[in-house]
C-alpha atoms as a PDB file:
ATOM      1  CA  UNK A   1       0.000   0.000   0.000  1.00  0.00           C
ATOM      2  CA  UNK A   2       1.239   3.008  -0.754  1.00  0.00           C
ATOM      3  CA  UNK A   3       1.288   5.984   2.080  1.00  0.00           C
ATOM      4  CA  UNK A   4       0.129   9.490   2.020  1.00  0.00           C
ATOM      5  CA  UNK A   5       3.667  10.911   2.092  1.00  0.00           C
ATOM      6  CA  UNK A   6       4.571   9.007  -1.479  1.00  0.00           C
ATOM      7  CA  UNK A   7       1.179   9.458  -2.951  1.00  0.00           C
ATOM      8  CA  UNK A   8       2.801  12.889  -2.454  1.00  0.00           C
ATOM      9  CA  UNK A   9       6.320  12.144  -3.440  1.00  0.00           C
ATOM     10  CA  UNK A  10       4.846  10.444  -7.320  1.00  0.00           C
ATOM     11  CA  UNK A  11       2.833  13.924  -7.895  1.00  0.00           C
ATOM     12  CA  UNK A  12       5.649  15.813  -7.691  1.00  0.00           C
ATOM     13  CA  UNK A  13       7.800  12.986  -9.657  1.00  0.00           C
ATOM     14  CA  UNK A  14       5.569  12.654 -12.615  1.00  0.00           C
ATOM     15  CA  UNK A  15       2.750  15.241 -12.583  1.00  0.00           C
ATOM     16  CA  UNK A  16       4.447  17.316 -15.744  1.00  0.00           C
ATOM     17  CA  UNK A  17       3.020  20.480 -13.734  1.00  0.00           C
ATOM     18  CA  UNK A  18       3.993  20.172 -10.245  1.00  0.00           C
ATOM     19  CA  UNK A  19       6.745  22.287 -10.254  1.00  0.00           C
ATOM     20  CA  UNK A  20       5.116  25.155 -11.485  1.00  0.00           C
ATOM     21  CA  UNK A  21       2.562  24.945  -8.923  1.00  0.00           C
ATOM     22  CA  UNK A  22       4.459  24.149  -5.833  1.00  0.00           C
ATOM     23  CA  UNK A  23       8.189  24.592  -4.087  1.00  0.00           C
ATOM     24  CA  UNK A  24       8.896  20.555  -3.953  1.00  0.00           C
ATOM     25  CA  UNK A  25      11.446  21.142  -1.188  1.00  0.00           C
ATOM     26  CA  UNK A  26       9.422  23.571   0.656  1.00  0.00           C
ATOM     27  CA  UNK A  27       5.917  21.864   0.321  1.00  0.00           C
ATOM     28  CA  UNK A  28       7.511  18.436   1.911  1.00  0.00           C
ATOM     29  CA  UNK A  29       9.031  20.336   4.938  1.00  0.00           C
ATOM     30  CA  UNK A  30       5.626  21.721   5.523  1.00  0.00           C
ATOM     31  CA  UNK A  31       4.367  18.373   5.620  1.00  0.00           C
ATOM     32  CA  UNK A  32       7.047  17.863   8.703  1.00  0.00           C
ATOM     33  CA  UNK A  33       4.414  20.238  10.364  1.00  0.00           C
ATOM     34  CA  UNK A  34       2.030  19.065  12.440  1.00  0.00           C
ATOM     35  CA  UNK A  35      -1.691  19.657  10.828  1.00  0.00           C
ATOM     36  CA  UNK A  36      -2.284  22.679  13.346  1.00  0.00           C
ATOM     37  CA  UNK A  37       1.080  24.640  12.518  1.00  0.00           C
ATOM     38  CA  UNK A  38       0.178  27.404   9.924  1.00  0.00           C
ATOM     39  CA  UNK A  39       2.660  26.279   7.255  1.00  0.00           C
ATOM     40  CA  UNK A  40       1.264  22.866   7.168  1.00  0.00           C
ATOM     41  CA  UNK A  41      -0.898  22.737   3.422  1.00  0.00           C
ATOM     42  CA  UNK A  42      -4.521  22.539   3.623  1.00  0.00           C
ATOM     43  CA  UNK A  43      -6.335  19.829   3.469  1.00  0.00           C
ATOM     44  CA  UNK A  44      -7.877  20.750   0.044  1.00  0.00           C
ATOM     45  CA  UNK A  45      -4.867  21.212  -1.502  1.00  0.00           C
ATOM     46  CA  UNK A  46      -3.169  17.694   0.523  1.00  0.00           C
ATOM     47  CA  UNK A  47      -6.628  15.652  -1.174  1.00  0.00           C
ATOM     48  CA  UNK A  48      -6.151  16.983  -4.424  1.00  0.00           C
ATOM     49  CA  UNK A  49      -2.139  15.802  -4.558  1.00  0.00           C
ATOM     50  CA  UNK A  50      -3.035  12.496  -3.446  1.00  0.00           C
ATOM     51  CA  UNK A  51      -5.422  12.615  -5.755  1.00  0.00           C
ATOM     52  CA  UNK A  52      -3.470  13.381  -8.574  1.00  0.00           C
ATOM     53  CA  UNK A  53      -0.714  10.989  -7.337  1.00  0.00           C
ATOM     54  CA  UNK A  54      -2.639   8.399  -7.183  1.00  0.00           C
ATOM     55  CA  UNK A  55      -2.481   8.190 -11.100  1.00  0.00           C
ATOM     56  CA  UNK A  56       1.060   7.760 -11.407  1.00  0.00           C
ATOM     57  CA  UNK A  57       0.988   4.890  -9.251  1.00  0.00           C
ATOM     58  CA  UNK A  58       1.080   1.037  -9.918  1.00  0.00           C
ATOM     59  CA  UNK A  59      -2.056  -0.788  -8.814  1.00  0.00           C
ATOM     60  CA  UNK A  60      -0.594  -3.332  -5.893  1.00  0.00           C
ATOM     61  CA  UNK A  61      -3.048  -6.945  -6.502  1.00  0.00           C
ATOM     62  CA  UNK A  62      -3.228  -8.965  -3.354  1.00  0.00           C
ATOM     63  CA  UNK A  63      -2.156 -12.051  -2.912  1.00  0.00           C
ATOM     64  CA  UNK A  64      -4.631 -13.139  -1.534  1.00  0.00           C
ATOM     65  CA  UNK A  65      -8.816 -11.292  -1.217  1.00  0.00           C
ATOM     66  CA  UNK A  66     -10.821 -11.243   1.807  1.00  0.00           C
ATOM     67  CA  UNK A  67     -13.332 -14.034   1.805  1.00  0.00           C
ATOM     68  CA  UNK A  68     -11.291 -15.697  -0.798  1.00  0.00           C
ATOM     69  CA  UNK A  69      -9.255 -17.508   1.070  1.00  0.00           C
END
């Protein structure tokens, strides 16, 4: 499964726009925030990112489904 933080990490890898729309260095040191510092990104902005990553990654099959085995 693949976490928030590189949901995150394949947006800014292979999103041909991400740079233009956000400081890579500076948006994942604001994510070192905690969620009630100011500098930490909103949520909105966090969903769509993940969202967005999301495409560029490989769908993981299980092994093995629930109630399948």
């Amino acid at each position: 499964m693949l976490t928030f933080i590189g949901r995150v990490e394949s947006f800014f890898a292979f999103h041909p726009h991400a740079h233009r729309l956000f400081h890579q260095s500076t948006f994942m040191t604001n994510l070192c925030y905690p969620p009630t510092h100011p500098n930490f990104p909103s949520p909105g902005v966090l969903h769509a990112i993940c969202a967005v990553g999301s495409q560029y990654t490989a769908i993981i099959s299980q092994t093995e489904r629930p109630g399948k085995g």
